[in-house]
N, C-alpha and C. Protein backbone atom coordinates (compact mmCIF):
# COMPACT_ATOMS: atom_id res chain seq x y z
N UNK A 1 0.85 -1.18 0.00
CA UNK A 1 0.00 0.00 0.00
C UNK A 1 0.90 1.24 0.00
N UNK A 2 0.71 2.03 -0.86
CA UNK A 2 1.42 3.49 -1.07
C UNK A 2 0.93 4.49 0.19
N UNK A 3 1.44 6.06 -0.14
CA UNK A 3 1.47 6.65 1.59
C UNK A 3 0.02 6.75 1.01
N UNK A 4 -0.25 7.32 -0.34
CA UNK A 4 -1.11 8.31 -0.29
C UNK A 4 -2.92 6.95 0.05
N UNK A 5 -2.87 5.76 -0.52
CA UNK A 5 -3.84 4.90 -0.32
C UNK A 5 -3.78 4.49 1.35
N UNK A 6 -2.33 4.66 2.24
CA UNK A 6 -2.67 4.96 3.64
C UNK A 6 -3.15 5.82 4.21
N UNK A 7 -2.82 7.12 3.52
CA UNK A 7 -3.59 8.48 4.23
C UNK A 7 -5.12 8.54 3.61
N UNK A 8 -5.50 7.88 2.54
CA UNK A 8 -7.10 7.56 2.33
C UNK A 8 -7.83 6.88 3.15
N UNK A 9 -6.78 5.82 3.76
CA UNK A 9 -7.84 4.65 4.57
C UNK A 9 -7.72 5.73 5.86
N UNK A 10 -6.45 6.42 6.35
CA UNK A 10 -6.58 6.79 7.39
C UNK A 10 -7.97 7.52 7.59
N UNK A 11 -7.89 8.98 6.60
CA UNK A 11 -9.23 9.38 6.29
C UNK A 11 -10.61 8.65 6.85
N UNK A 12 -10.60 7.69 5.77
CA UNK A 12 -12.13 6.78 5.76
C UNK A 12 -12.09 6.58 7.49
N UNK A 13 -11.01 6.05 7.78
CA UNK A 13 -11.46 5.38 9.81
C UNK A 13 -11.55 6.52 10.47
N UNK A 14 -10.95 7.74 10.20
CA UNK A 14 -11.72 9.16 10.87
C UNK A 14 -13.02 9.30 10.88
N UNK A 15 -13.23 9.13 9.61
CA UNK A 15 -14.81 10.16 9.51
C UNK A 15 -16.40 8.42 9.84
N UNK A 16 -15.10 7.46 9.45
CA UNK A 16 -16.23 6.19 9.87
C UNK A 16 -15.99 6.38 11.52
N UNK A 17 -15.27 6.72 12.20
CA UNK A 17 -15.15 6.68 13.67
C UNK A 17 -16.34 7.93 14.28
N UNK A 18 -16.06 9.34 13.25
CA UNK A 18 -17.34 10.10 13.42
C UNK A 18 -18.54 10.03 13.03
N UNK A 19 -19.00 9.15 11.61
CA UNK A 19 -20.52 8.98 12.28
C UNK A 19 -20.84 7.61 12.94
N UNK A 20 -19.95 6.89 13.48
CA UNK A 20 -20.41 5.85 14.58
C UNK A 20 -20.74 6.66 16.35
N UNK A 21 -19.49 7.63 16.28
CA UNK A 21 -20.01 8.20 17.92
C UNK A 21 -21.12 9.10 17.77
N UNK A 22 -21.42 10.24 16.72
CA UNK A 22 -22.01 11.44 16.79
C UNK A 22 -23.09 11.10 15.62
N UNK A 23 -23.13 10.39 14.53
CA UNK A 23 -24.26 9.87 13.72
C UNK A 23 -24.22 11.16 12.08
N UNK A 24 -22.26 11.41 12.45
CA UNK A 24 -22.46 12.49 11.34
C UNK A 24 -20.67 12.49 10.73
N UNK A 25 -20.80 12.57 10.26
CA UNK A 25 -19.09 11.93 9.19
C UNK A 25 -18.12 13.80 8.63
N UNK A 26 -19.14 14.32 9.38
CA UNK A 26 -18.02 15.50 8.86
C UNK A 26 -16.75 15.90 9.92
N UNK A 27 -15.76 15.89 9.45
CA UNK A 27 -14.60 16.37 10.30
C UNK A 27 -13.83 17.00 9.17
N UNK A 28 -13.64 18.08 9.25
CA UNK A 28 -12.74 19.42 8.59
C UNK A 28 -11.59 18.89 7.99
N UNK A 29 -10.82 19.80 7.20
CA UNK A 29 -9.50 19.28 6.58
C UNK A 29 -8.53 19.70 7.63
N UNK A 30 -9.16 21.19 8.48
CA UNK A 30 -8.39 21.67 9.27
C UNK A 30 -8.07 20.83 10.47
N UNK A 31 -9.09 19.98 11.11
CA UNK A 31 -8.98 19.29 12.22
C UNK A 31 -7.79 18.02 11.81
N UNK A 32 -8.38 17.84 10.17
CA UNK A 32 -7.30 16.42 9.95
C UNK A 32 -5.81 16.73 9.53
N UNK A 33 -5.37 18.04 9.26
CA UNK A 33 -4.29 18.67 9.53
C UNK A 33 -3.34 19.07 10.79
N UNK A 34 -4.62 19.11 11.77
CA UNK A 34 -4.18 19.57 12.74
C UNK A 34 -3.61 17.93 13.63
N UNK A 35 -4.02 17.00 13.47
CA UNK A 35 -4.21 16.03 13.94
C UNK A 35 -2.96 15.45 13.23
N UNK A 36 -2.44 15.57 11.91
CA UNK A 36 -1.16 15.18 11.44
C UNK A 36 0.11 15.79 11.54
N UNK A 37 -0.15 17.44 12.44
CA UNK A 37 0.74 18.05 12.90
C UNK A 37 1.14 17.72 13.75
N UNK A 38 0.25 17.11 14.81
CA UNK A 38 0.84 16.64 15.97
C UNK A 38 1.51 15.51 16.40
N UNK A 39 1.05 14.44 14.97
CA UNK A 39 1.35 13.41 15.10
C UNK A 39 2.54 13.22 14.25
N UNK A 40 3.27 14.44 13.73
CA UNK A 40 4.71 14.65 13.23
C UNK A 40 5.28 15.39 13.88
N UNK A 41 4.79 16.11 15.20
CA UNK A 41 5.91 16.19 16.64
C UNK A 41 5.51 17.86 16.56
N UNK A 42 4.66 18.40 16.16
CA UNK A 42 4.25 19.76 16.71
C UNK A 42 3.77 18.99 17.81
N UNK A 43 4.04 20.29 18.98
CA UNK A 43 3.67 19.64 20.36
C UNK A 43 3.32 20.59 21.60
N UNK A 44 3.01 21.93 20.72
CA UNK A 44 2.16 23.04 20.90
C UNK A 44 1.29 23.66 20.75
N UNK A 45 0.45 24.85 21.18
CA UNK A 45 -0.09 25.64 20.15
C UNK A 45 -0.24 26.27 19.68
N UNK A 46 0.75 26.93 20.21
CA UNK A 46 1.61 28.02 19.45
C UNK A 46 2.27 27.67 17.90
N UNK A 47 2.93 26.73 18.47
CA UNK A 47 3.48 26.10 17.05
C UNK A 47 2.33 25.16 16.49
N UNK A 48 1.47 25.09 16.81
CA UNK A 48 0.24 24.07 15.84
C UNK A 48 0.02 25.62 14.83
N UNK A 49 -0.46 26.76 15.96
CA UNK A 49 -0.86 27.38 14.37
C UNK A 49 0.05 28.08 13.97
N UNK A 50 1.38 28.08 14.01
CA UNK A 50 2.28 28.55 13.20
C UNK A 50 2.29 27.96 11.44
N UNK A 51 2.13 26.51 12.25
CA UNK A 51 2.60 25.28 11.31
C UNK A 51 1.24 25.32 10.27
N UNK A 52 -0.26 25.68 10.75
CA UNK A 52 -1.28 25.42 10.06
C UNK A 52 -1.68 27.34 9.48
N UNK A 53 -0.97 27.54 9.71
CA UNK A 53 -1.02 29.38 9.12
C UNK A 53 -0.60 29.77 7.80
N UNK A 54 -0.36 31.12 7.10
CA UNK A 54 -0.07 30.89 6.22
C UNK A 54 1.42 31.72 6.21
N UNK A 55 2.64 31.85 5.77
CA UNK A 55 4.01 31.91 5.67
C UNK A 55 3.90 33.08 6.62
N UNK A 56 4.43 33.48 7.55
CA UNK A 56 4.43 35.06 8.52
C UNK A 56 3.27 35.52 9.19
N UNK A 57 2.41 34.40 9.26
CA UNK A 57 0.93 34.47 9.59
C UNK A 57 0.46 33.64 10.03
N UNK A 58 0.27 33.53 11.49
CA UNK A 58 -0.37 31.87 12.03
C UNK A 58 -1.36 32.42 11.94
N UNK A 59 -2.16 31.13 12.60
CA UNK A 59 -3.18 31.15 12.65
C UNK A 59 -4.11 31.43 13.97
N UNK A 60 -4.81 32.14 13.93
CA UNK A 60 -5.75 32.73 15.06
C UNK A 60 -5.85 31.84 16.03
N UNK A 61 -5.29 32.11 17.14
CA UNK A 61 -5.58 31.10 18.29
C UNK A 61 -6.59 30.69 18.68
N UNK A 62 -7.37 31.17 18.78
CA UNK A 62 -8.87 30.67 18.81
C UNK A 62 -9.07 29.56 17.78
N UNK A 63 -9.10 29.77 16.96
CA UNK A 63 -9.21 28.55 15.83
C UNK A 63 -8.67 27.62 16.37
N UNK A 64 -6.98 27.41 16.39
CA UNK A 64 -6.04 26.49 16.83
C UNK A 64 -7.19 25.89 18.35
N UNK A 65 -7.46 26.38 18.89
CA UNK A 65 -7.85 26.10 20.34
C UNK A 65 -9.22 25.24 19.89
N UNK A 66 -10.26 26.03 19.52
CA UNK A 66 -11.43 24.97 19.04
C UNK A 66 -10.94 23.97 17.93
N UNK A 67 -10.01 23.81 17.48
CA UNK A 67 -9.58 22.38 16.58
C UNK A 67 -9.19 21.45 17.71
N UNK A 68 -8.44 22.33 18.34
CA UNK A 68 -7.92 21.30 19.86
C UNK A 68 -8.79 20.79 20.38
N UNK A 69 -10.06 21.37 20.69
CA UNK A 69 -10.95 20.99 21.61
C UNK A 69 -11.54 19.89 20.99
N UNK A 70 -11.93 19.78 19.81
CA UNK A 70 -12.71 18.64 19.29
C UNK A 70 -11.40 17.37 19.11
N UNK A 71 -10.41 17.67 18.56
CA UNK A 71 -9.51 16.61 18.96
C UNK A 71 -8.86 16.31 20.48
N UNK A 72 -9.06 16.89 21.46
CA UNK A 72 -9.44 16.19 22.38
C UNK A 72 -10.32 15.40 23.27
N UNK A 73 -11.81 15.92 21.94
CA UNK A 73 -12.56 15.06 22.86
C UNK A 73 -13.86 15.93 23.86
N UNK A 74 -13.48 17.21 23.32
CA UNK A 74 -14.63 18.04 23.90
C UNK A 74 -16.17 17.90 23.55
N UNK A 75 -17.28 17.85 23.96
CA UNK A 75 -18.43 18.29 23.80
C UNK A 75 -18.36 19.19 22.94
N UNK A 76 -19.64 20.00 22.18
CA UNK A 76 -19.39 21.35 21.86
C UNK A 76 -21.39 21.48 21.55
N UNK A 77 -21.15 22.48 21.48
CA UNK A 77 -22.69 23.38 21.51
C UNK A 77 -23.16 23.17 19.97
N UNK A 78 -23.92 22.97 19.41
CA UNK A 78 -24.45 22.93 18.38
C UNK A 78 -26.29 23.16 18.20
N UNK A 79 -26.90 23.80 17.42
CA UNK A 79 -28.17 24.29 17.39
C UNK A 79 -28.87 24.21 18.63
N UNK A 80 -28.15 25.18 19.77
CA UNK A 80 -29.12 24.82 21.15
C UNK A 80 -28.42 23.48 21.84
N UNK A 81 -28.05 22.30 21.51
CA UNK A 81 -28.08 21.41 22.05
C UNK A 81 -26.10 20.92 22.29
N UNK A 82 -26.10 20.36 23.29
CA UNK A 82 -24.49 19.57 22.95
C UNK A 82 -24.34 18.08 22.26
N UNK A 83 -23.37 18.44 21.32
CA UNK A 83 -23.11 17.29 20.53
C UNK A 83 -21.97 16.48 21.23
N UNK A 84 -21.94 15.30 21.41
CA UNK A 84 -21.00 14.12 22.00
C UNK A 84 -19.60 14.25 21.16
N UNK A 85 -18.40 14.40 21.84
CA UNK A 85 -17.38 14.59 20.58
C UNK A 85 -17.63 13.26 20.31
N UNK A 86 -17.14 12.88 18.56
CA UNK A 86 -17.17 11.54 17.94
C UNK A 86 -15.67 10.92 18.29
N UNK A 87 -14.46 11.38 19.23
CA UNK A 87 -12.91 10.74 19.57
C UNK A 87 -12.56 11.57 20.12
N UNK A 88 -11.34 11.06 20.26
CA UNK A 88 -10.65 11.92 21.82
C UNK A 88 -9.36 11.75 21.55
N UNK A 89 -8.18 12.22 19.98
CA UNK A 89 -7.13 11.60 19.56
C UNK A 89 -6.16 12.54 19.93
N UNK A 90 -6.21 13.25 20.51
CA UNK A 90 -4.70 14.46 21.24
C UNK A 90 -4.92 14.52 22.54
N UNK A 91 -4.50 14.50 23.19
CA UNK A 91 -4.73 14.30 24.86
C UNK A 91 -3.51 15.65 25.20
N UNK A 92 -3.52 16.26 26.36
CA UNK A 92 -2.76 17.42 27.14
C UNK A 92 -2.49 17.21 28.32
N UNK A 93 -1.28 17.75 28.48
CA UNK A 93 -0.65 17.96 29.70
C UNK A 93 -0.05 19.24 29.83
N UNK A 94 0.77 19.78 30.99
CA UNK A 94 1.77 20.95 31.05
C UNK A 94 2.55 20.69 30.47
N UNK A 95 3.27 21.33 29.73
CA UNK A 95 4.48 21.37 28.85
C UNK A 95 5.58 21.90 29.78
N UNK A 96 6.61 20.97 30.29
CA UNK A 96 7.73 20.97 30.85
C UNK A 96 8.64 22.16 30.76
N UNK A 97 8.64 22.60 29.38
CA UNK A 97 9.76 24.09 28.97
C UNK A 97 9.07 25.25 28.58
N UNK A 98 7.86 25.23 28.54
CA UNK A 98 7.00 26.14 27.97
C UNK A 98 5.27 26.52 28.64
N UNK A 99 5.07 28.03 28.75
CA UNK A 99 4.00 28.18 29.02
C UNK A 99 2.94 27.28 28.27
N UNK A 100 1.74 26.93 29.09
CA UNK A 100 0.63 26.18 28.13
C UNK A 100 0.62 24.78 28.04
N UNK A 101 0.43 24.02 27.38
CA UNK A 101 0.26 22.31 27.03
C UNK A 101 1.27 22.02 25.89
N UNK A 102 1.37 19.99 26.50
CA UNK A 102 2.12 20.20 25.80
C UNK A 102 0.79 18.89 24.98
N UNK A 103 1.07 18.76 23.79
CA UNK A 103 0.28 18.33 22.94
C UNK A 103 1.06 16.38 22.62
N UNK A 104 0.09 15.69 22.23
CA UNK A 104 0.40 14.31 22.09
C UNK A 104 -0.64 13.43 21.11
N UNK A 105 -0.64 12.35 20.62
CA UNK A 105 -1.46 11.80 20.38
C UNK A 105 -1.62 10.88 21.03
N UNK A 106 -3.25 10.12 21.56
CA UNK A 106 -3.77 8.59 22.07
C UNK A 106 -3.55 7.92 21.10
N UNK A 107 -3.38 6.78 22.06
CA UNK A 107 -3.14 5.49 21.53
C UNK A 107 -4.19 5.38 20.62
N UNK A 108 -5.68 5.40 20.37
CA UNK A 108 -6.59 5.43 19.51
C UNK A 108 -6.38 6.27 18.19
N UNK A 109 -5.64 7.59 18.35
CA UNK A 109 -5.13 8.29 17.34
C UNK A 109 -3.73 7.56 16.48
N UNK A 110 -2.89 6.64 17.28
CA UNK A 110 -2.29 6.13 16.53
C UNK A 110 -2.82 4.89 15.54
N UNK A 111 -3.52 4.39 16.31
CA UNK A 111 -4.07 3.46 15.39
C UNK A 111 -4.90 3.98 14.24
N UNK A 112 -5.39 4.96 14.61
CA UNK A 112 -5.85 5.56 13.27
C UNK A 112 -5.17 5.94 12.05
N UNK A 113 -3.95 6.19 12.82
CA UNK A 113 -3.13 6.25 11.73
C UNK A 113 -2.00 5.56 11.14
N UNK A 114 -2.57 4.11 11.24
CA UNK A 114 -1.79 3.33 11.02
C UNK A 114 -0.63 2.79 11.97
N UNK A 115 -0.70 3.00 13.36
CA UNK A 115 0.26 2.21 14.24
C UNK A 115 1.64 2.70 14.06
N UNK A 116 1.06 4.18 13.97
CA UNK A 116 2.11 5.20 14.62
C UNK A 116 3.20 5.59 13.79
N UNK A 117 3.02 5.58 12.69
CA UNK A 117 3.58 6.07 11.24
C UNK A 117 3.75 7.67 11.68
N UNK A 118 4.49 8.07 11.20
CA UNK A 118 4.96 9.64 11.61
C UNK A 118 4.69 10.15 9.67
N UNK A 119 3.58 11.27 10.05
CA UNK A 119 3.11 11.79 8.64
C UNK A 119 3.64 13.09 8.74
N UNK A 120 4.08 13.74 7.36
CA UNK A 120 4.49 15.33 7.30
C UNK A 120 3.42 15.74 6.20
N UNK A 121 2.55 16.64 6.55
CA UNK A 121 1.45 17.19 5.73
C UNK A 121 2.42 18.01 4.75
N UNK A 122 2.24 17.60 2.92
CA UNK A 122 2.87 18.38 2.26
C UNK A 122 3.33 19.54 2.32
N UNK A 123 2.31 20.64 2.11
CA UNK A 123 2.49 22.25 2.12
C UNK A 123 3.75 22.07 2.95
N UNK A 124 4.21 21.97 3.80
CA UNK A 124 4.86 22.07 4.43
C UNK A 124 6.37 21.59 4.69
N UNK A 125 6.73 20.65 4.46
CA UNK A 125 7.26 19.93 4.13
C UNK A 125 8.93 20.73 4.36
């Protein structure tokens, strides 16, 4: 299997993992970016939206922060009501050298991505 037919299946077990918990298959390109940043050793979030910004321009912390939240596993508010997050694939702690968290992936996030394959999202590269 080539990277790019691994990063398809990875795909498919994301969004099949979201409508089995939540009964709805959408998850962003941004969340699945954000989720391959971390799992190629961004381990901030400062540097998450450096890395997901555009050249001299991160990205709005707020953003970075609600991508976090659903890849950790947060609840979130939707029409009046709270929606169940559909996974829980970045988990946090204090970050040892640095103000803030430090960022990781679960064991469930590795398997998603293939048993811990270290991905570099092109653009970037």
């Amino acid at each position: 299997m080539n990277h790019h037919q691994r990063q398809a299946e990875m795909l498919h077990r994301l969004r099949m993992s979201a409508i089995q918990s939540a009964g709805c298959g959408r998850v962003t390109i941004a969340t699945v970016e954000a989720l391959l940043w971390v799992a190629a050793g961004v381990d901030n979030t400062k540097d998450l939206g450096v890395a997901m910004g555009q050249p001299g321009r991160p990205q709005a912390t707020a953003s970075t922060n609600r991508i976090l939240s659903a890849l950790r596993g947060r609840d979130r508010m939707a029409a009046g009501k709270w929606v169940p997050a559909p996974f829980q694939l970045v988990k946090t702690r204090k970050h040892p050298h640095r103000r803030g968290y430090l960022l990781a992936i679960t064991p469930e996030a590795e398997e998603l991505l293939g048993g811990g394959d270290k991905y570099t999202p092109a653009n970037h590269a």
